[in-house]
Protein backbone atom coordinates (compact mmCIF):
# COMPACT_ATOMS: atom_id res chain seq x y z
CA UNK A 1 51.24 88.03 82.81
CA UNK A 2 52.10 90.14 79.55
CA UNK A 3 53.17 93.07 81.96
CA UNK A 4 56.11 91.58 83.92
CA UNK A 5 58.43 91.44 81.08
CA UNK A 6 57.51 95.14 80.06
CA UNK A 7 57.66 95.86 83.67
CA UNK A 8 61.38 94.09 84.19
CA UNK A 9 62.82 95.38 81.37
CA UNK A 10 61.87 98.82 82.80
CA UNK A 11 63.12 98.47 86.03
CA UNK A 12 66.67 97.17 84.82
CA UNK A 13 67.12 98.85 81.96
CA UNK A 14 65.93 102.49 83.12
CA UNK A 15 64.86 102.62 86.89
CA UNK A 16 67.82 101.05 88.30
CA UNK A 17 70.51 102.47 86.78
CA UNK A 18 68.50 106.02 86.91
CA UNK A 19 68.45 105.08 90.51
CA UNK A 20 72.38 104.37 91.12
CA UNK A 21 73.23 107.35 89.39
CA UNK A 22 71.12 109.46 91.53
CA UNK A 23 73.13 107.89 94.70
CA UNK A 24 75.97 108.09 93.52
CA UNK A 25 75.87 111.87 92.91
CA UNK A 26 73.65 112.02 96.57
CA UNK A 27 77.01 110.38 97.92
CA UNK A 28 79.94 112.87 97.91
CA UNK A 29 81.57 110.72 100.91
CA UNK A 30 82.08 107.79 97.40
CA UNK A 31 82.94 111.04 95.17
CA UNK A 32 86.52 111.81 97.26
CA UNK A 33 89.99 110.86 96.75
CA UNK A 34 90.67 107.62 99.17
CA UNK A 35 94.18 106.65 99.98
CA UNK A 36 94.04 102.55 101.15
CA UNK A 37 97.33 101.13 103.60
CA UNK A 38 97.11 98.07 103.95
CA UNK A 39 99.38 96.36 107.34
CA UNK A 40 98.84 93.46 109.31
CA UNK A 41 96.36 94.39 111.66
CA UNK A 42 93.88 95.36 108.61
CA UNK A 43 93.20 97.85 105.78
CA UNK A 44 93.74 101.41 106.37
CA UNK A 45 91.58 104.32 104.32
CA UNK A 46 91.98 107.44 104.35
CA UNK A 47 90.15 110.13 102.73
CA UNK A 48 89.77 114.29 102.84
CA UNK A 49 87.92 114.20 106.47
CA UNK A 50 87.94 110.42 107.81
CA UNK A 51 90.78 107.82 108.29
CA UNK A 52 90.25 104.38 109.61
CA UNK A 53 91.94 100.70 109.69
CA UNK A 54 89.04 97.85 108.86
CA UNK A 55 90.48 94.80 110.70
CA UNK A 56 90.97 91.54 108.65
CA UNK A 57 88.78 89.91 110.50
CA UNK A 58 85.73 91.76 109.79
CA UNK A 59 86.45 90.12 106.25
CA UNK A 60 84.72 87.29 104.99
CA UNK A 61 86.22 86.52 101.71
CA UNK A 62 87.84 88.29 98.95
CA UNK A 63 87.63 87.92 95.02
CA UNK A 64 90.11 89.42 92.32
CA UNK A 65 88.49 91.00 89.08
CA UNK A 66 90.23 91.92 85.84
CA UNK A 67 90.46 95.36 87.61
CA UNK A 68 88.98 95.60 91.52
CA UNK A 69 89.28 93.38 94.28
CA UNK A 70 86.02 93.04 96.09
CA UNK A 71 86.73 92.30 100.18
CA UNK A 72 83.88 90.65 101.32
CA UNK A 73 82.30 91.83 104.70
CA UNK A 74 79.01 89.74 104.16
CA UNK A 75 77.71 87.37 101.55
CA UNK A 76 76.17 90.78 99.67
CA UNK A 77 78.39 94.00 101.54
CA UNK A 78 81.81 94.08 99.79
CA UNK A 79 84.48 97.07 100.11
CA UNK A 80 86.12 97.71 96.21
CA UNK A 81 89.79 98.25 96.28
CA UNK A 82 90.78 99.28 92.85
CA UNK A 83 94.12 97.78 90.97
CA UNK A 84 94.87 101.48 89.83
CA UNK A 85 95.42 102.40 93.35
CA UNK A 86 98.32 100.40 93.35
CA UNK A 87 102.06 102.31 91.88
CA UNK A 88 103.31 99.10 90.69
CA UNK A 89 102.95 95.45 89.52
CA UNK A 90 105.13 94.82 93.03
CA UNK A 91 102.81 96.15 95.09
CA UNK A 92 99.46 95.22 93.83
CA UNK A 93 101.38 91.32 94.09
CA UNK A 94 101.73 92.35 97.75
CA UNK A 95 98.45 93.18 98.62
CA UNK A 96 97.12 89.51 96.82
CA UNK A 97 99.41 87.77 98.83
CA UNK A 98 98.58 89.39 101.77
CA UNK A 99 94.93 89.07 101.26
CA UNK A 100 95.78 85.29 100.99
CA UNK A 101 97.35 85.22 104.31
CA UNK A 102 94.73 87.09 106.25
CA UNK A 103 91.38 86.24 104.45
CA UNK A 104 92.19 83.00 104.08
CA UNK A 105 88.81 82.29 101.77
CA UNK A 106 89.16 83.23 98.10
CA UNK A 107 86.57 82.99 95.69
CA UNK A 108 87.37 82.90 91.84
């Protein structure tokens, strides 16, 4: 009993995040530029050797953070579409509303 706080402070404090680094440097398709369009039939990426349009009905539900949406395809698989991707306050207002309009769940 006097080993599974030792052993959970381990895993989140240095296995873990040893563990996402490691991916994330594994993962060069994460490490490229993306350039998101968003329309009415779905959300567009495009990146250095893929392009694609995610329909908005693959979406579940979306929720706004202080600086990402997260676009929900599952309860726990989410896409991240940073605010800095957006050129102005106009447009990142755009995208909310139409995430409103074609995800219709939100989740604060």
């Amino acid at each position: 009993m006097l080993g599974a706080p030792a052993y959970l402070a381990w895993t989140f404090a240095v296995w873990l995040p040893r563990k996402v680094r490691k991916t994330y440097r594994q993962r060069k398709d994460l490490q490229r530029p993306c350039i998101y369009r968003p329309s009415d039939t779905g959300l567009g990426a495009e990146t250095e050797g893929a392009a694609g349009v995610k329909p908005w009905t693959d979406y579940l539900k979306w929720k706004e953070g202080r600086s990402v949406f997260l676009l929900y395809m599952s309860d726990d698989m989410y896409q991240i579409v940073p605010k800095h991707f957006f050129s102005s306050e106009d447009d990142l207002l755009k995208f909310k509303n139409l995430l409103r309009e074609k995800i219709v769940r939100h989740e604060a």
